[in-house]
C-alpha atoms as a PDB file:
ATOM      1  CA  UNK A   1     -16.829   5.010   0.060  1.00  0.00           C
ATOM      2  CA  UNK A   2     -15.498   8.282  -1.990  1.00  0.00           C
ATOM      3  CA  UNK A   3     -12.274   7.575  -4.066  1.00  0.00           C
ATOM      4  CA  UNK A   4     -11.281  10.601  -5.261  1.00  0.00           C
ATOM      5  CA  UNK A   5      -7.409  10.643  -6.773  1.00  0.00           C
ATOM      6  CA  UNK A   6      -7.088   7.025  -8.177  1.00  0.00           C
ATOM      7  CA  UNK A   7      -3.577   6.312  -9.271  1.00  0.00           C
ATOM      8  CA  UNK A   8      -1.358   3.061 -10.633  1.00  0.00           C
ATOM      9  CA  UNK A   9       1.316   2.742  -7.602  1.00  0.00           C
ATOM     10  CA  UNK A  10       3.713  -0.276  -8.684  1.00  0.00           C
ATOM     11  CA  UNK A  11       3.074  -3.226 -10.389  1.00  0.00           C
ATOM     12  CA  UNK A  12       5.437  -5.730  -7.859  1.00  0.00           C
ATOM     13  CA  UNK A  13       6.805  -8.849  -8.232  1.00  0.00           C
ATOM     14  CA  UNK A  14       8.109 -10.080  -4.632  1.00  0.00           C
ATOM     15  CA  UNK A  15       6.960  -8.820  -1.172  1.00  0.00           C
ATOM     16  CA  UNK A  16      10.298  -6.402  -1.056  1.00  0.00           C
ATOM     17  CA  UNK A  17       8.778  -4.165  -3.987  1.00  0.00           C
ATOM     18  CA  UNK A  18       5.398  -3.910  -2.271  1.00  0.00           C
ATOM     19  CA  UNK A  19       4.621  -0.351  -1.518  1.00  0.00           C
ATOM     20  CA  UNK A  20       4.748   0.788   2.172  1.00  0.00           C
ATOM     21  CA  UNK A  21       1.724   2.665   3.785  1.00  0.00           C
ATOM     22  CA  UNK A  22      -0.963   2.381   5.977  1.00  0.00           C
ATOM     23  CA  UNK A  23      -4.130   2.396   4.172  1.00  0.00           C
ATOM     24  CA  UNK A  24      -6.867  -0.586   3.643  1.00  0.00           C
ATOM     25  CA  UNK A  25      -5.886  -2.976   0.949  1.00  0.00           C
ATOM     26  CA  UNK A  26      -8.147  -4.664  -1.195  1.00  0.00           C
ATOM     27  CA  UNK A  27      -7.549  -8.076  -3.227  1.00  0.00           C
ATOM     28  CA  UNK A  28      -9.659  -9.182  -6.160  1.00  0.00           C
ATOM     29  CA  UNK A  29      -9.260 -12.643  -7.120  1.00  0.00           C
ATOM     30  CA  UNK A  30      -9.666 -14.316 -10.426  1.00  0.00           C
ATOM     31  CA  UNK A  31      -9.281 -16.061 -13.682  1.00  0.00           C
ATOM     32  CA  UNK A  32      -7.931 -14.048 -16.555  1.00  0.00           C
ATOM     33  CA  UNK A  33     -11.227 -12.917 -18.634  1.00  0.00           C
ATOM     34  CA  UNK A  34     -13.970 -12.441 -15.395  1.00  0.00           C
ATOM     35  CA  UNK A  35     -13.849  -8.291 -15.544  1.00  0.00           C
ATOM     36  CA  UNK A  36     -11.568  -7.622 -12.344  1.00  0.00           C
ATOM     37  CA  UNK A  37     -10.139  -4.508 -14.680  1.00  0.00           C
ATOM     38  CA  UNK A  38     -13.884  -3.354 -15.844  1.00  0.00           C
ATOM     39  CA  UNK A  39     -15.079  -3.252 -11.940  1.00  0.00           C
ATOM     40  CA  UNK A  40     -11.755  -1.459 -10.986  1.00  0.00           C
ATOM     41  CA  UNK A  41     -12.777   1.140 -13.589  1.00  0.00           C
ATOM     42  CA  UNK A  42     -16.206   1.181 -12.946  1.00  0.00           C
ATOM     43  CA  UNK A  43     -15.507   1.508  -8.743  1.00  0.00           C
ATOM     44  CA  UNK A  44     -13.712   4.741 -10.068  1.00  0.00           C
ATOM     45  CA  UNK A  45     -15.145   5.982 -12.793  1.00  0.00           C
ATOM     46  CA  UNK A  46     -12.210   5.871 -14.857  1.00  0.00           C
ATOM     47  CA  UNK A  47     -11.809   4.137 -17.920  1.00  0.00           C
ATOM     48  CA  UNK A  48      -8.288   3.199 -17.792  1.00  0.00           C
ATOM     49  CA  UNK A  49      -6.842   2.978 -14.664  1.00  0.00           C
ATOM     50  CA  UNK A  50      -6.408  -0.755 -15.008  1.00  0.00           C
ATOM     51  CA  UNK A  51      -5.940  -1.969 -18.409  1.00  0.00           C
ATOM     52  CA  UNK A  52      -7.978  -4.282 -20.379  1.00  0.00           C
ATOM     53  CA  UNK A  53      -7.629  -6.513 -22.797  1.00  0.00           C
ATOM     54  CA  UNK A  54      -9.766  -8.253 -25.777  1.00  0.00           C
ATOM     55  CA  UNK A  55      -7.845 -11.655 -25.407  1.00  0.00           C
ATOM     56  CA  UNK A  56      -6.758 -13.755 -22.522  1.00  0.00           C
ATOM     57  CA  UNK A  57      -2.651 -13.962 -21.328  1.00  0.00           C
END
């Protein structure tokens, strides 16, 4: 897999903000401090296309 223009789309709340297209969807799953952010960034090779953070919310 090639991704070649990453970009931030919405950050949504309930099911009626979700965006609308037709493209594979991909869900990463959990706790706060495991590095879901760092492999985001690493998969493509940005370095802040999700943010991270030094402490836990």
């Amino acid at each position: 897999m090639q991704i070649k223009n990453p970009k931030f789309e919405i950050s949504a709340v309930s099911p009626k903000q979700y965006p609308q297209g037709d493209l594979p969807e991909v869900v990463l799953v959990g706790r706060s401090n495991v590095g879901k952010s760092s492999f985001i960034n690493t998969l493509v090779n940005r370095k802040n296309l999700a943010r991270t953070s030094s402490e836990p919310r």
